[in-house]
Protein backbone atom coordinates (compact mmCIF):
# COMPACT_ATOMS: atom_id res chain seq x y z
CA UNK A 1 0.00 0.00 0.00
CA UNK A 2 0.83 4.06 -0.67
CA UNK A 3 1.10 6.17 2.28
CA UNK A 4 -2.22 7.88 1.49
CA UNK A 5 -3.76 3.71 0.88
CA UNK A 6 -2.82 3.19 4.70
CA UNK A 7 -4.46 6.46 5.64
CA UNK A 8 -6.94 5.75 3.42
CA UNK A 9 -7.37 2.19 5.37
CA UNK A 10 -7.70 3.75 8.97
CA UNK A 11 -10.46 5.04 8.02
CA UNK A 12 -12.51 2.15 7.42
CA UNK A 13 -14.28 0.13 10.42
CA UNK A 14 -13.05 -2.89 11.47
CA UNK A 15 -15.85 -5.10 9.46
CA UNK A 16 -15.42 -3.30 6.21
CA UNK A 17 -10.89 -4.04 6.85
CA UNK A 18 -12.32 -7.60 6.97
CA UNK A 19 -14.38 -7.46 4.19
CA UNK A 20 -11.80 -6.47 2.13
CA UNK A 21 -9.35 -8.74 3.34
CA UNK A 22 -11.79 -11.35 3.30
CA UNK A 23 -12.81 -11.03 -0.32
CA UNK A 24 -9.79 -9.37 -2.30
CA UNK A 25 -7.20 -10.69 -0.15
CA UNK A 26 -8.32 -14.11 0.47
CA UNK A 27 -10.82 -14.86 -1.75
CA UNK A 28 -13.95 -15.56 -0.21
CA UNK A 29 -17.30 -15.53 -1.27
CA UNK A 30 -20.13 -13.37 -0.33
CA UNK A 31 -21.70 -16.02 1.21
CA UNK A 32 -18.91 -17.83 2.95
CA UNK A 33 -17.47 -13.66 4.40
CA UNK A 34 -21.04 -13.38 5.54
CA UNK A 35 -21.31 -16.46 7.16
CA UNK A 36 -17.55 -15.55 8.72
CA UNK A 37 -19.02 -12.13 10.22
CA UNK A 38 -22.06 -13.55 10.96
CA UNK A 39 -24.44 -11.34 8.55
CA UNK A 40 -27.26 -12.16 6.57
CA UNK A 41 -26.32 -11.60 3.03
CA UNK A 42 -27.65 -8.39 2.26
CA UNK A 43 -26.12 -6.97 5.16
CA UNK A 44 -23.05 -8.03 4.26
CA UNK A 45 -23.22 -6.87 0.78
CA UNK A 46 -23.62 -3.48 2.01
CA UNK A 47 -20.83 -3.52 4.10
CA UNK A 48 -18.63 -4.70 1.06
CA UNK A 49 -19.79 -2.30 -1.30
CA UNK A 50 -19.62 0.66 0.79
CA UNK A 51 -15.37 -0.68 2.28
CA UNK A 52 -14.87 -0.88 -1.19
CA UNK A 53 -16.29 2.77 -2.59
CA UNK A 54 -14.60 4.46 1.03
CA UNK A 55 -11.55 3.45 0.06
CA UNK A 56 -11.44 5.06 -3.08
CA UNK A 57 -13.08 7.62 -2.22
CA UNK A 58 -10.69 8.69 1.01
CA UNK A 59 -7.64 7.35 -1.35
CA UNK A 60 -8.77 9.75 -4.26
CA UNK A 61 -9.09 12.42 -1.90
CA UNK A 62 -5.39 11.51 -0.01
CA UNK A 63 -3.58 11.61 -3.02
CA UNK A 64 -4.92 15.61 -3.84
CA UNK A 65 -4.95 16.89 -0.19
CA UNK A 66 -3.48 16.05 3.11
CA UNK A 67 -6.20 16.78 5.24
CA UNK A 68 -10.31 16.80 5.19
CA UNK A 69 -9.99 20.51 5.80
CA UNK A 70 -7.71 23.01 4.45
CA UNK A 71 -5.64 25.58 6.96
CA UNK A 72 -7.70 28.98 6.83
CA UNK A 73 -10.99 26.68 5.76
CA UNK A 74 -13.80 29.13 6.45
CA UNK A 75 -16.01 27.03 8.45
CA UNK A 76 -16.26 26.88 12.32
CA UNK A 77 -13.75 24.93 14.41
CA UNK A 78 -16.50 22.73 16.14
CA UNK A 79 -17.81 21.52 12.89
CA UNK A 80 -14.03 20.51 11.38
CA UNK A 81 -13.59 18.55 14.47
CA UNK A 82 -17.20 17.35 14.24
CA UNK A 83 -16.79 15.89 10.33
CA UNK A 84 -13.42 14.49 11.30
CA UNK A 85 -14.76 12.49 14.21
CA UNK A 86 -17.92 11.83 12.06
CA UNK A 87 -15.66 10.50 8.44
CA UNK A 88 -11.69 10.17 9.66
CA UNK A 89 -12.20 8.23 13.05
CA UNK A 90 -15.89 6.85 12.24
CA UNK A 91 -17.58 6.69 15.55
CA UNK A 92 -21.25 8.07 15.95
CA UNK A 93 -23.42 11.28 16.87
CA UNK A 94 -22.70 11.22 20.51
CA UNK A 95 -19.24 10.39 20.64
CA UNK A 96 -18.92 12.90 17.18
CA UNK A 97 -20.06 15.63 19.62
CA UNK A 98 -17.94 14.86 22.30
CA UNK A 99 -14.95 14.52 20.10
CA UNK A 100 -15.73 18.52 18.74
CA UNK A 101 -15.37 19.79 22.29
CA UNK A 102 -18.30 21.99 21.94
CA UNK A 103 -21.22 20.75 24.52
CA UNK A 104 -23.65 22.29 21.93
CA UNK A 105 -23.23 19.38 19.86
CA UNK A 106 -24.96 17.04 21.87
CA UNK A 107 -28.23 19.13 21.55
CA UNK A 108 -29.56 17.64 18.04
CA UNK A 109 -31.34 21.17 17.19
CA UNK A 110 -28.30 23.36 17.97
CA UNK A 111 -25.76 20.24 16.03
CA UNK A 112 -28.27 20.49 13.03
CA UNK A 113 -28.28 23.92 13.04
CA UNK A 114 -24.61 24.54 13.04
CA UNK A 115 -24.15 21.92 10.15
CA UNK A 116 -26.44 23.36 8.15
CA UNK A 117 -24.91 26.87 8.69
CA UNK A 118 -21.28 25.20 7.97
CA UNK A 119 -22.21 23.68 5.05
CA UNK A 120 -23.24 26.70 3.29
CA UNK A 121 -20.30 28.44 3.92
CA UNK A 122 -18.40 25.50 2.73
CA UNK A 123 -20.75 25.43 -0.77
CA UNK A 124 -19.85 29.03 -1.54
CA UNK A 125 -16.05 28.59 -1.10
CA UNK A 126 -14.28 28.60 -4.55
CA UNK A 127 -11.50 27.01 -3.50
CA UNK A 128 -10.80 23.87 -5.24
CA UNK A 129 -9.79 22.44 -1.77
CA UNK A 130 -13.20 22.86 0.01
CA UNK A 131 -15.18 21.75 -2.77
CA UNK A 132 -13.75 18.66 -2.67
CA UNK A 133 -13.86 18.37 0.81
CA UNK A 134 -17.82 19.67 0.10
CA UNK A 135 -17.93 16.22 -2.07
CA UNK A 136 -16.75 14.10 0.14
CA UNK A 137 -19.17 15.37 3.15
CA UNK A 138 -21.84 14.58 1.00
CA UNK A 139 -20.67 11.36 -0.85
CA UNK A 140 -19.62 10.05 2.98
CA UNK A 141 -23.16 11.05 4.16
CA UNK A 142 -24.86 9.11 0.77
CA UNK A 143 -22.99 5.77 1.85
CA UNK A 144 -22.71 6.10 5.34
CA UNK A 145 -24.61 3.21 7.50
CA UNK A 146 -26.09 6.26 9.18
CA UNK A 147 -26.86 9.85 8.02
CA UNK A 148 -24.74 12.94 9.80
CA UNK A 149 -26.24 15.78 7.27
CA UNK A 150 -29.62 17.49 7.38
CA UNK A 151 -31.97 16.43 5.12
CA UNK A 152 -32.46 19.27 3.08
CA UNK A 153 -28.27 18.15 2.03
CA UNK A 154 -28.71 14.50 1.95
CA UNK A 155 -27.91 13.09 -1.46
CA UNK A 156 -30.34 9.43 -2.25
CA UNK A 157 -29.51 7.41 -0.67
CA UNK A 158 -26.86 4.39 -1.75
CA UNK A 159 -28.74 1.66 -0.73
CA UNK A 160 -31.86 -0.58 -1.78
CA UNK A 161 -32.62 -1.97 1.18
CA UNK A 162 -35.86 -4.94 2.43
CA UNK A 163 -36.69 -3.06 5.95
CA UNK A 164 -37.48 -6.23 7.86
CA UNK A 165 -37.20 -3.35 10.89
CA UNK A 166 -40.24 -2.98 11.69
CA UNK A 167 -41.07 -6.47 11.25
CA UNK A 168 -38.37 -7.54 13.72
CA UNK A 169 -39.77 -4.37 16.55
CA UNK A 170 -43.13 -6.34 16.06
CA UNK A 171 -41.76 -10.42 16.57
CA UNK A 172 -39.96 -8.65 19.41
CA UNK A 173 -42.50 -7.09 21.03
CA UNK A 174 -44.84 -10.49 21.24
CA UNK A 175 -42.23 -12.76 22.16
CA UNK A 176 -41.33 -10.39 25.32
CA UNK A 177 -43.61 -11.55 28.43
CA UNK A 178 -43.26 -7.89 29.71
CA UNK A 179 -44.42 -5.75 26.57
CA UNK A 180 -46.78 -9.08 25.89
CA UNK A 181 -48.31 -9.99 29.39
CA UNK A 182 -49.81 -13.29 29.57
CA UNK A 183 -52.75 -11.73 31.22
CA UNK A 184 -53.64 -9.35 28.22
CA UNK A 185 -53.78 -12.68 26.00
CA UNK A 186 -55.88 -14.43 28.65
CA UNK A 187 -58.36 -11.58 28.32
CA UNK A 188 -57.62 -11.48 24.87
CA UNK A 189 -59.05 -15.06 24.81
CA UNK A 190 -61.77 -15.01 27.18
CA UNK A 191 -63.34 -12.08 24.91
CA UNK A 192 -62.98 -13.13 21.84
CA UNK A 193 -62.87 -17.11 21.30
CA UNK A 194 -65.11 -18.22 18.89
CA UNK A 195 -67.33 -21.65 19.26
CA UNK A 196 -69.02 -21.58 16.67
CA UNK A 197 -68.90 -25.04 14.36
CA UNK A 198 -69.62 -23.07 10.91
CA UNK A 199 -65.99 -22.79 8.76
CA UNK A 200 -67.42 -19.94 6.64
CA UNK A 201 -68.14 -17.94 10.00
CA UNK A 202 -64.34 -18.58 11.56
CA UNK A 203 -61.25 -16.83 11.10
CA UNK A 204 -58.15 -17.20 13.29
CA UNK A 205 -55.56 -15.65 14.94
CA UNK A 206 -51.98 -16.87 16.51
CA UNK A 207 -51.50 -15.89 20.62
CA UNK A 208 -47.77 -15.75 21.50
CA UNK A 209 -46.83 -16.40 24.38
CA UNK A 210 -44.07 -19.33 25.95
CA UNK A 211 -45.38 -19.26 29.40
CA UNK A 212 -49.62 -20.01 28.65
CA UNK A 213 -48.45 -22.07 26.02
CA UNK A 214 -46.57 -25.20 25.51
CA UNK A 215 -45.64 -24.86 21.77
CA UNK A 216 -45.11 -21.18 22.54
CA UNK A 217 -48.42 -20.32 20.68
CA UNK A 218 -51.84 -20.43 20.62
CA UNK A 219 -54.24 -21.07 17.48
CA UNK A 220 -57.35 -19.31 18.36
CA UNK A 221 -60.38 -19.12 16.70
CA UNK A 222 -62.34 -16.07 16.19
CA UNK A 223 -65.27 -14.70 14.49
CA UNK A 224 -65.13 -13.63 11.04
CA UNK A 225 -66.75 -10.22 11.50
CA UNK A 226 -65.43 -6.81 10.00
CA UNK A 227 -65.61 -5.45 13.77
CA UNK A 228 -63.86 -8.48 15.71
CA UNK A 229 -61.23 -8.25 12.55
CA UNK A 230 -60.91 -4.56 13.34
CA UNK A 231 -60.26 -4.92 16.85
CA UNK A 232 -57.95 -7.52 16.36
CA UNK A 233 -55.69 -5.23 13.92
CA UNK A 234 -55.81 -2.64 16.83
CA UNK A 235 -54.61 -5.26 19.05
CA UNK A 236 -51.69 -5.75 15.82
CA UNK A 237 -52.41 -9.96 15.53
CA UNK A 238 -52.52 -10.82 11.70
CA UNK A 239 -56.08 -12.33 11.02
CA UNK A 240 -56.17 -15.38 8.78
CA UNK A 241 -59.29 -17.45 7.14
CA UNK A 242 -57.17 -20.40 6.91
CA UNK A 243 -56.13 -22.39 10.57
CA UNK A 244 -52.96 -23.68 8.95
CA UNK A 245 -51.44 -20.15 7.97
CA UNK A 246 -52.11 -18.71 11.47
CA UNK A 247 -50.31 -21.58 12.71
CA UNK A 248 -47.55 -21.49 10.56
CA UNK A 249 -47.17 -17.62 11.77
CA UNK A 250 -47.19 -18.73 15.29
CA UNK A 251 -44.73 -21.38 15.31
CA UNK A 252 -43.03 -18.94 12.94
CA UNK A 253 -42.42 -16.04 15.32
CA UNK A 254 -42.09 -18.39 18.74
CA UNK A 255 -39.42 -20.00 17.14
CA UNK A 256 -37.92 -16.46 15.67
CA UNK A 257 -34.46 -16.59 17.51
CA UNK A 258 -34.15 -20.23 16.51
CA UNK A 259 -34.77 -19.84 12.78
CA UNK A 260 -32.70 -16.58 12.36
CA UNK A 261 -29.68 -17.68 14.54
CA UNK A 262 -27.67 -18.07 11.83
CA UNK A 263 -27.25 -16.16 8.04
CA UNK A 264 -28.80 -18.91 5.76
CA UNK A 265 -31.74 -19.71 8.24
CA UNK A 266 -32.60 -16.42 8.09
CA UNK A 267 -32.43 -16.05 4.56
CA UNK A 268 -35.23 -18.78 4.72
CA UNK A 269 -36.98 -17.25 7.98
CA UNK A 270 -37.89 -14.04 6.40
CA UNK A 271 -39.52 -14.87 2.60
CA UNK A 272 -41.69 -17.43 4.14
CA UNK A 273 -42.64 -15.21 6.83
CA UNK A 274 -43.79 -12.40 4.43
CA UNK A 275 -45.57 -14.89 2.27
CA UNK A 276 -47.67 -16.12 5.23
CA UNK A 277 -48.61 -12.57 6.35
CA UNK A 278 -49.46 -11.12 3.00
CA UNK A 279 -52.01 -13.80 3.00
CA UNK A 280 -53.69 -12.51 5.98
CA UNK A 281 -57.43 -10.70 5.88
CA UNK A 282 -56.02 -7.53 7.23
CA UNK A 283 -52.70 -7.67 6.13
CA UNK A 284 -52.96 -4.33 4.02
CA UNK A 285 -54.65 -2.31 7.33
CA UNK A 286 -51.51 -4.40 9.09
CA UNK A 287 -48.82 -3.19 6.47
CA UNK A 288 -49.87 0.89 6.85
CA UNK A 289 -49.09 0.60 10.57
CA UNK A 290 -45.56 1.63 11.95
CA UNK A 291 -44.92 -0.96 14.43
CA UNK A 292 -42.88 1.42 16.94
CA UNK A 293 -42.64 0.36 20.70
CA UNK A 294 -44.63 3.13 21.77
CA UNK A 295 -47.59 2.37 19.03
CA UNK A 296 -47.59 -0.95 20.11
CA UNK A 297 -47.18 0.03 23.84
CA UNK A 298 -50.72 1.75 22.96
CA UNK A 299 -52.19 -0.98 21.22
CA UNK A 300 -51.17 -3.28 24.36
CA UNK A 301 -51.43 -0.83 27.41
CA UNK A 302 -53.53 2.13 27.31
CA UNK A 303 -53.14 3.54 30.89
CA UNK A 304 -49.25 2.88 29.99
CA UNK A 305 -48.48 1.19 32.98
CA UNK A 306 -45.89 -1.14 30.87
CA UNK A 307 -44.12 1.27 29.84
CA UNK A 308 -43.91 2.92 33.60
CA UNK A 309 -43.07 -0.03 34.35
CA UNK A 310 -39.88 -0.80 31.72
CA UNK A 311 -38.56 3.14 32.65
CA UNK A 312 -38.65 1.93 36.45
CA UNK A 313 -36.51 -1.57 35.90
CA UNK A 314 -34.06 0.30 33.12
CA UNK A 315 -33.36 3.13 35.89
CA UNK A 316 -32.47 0.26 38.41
CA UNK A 317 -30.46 -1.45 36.23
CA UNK A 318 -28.44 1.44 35.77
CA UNK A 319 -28.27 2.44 39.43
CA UNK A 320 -30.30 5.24 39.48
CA UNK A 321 -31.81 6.05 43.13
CA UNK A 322 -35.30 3.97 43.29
CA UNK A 323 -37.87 6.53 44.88
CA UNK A 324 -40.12 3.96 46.62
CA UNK A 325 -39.25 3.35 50.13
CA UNK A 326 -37.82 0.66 51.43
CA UNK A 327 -40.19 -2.03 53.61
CA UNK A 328 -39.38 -1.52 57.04
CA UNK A 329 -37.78 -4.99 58.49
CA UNK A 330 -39.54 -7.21 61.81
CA UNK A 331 -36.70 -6.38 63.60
CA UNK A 332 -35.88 -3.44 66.67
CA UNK A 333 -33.08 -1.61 67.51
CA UNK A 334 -30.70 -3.36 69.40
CA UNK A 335 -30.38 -1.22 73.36
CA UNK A 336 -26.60 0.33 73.29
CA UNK A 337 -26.32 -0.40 76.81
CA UNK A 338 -26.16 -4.11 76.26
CA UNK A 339 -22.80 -3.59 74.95
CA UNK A 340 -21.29 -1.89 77.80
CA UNK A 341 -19.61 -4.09 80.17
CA UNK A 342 -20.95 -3.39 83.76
CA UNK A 343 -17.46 -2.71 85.98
């Protein structure tokens, strides 16, 4: 390697050095590096596209200029440091704003505001030096796993990504006994099970839960009415006419961590799961929603006592003084004078 290939190289994160090593220097395979760093493919693919235009990129830019930012650059010294943390040392926002020295950073509307400031004084330079640099910001922010400009500056983005996001928040969210008490299913059930004998008259819906459950799951049958359908969708279950499909979603999603623990099974996990779902009665009402925590918090729990209840553990976890006073013990005081010897 060149001088300005090594700098070039510590400036790539650790996965994308072993992409490249993996792949150029010893010949691996998508599949097989993947399998190696323990990503599904698509994941990995991203990772080896984007090692692979950074180092050009940050080599191209070497080889004309020593630094991101010229000496005398116009912009403020908080955002140089800023970019640098953000594209020369790659760490993220908070530790970007830490690394500027400017406490401003870590408030997102002040950091947001300064960028965008920054960056057009940096646009109206006409030096050949800060354009470049004014390419880079931009090309870095277009490839980047996660954005660092404002959006009115972001560039399309690189990528063509499948968001199974959202879908993972919501196979999450049901397998967790906290977010997904077993009592909520239990009234759940006593509500809205269905008796009735007639097929055309049935529909059916897939309870999650490993402690009611021995399989993990529950195949429940409900009425097929447009109002018990519409309360099911605002209690987010996927609503099926066929009994097989909502079982196949159940044992699907109790058996999530299973089938996705490694790369190829969840290559497998994920089609199959979206061609059980799209077959569902109210899969396009389903497909509109943004399954957030705190959506589904308010699909789940109302009066929000969940999620009162998750802020309380996660501030004892972390040490953070527990108001609630402590049970006083069946014990007394022990008398001082008891431990006096009597001369």
């Amino acid at each position: 390697m060149t001088e300005n290939q090594k700098r070039a190289w510590e400036w790539l994160l650790e996965k994308e050095h072993h992409s490249l090593f993996l792949t150029l220097g010893q010949g691996k395979s998508s599949w097989e590096v993947g399998e190696i760093l323990g990503l599904s493919h698509y994941k990995y693919l991203e990772i080896k596209e984007r090692a692979e235009v950074f180092f050009k990129l940050f080599t191209n830019f070497l080889e004309r200029w020593p630094s991101l930012f010229r000496p005398g650059n116009p912009c403020q010294e908080s955002f140089k440091d800023l970019m640098d943390a953000f594209i020369c040392r790659r760490v993220k926002r908070k530790s970007a704003a830490l690394f500027s020295g400017d406490a401003a950073n870590l408030v997102k509307k002040i950091s947001t505001a300064s960028i965008r400031n920054n960056l057009k004084v940096l646009s109206e330079s006409d030096d050949p030096w800060d354009k470049d640099t004014m390419a880079l910001i931009l090309e870095f922010d277009r490839w980047n796993n996660f954005r660092i400009l404002p959006h009115e500056w972001q560039q399309p983005s690189a990528y063509k990504r499948r968001l199974n996001k959202k879908d993972k928040i919501y196979i999450k969210y049901l397998l967790d006994p906290v977010k997904t008490p077993f009592w909520m299913l239990k009234k759940i059930k006593e509500r809205f099970y269905y008796k009735g004998r007639k097929a055309e008259n049935t529909a059916y819906v897939a309870l999650i839960s490993k402690r009611l459950f021995k399989e993990g799951y529950l195949v429940m049958p409900i009425r097929k009415d447009p109002e018990v359908i519409k309360e099911m969708t605002g209690f987010y279950m996927y609503v099926f006419d066929s009994k097989y499909d909502a079982d196949s979603l159940g044992f699907k999603i109790s058996n999530y961590y299973i089938q996705t623990s490694r790369v190829r099974l969840g290559q497998k996990f994920w089609p199959e799961y979206r061609e059980i779902v799209q077959r569902a009665l109210n899969y396009n009402e389903m497909n509109n929603i943004n399954f957030s925590r705190d959506n589904l918090d308010m699909a789940r729990d109302p009066s929000g006592s969940i999620k009162k209840a998750r802020i309380k553990t996660k501030k004892r976890e972390r040490g953070i003084h527990d108001p609630r006073p402590i049970k006083s013990l069946p014990v007394t005081r022990a008398d001082s004078s008891a431990f006096y010897i009597e001369k």
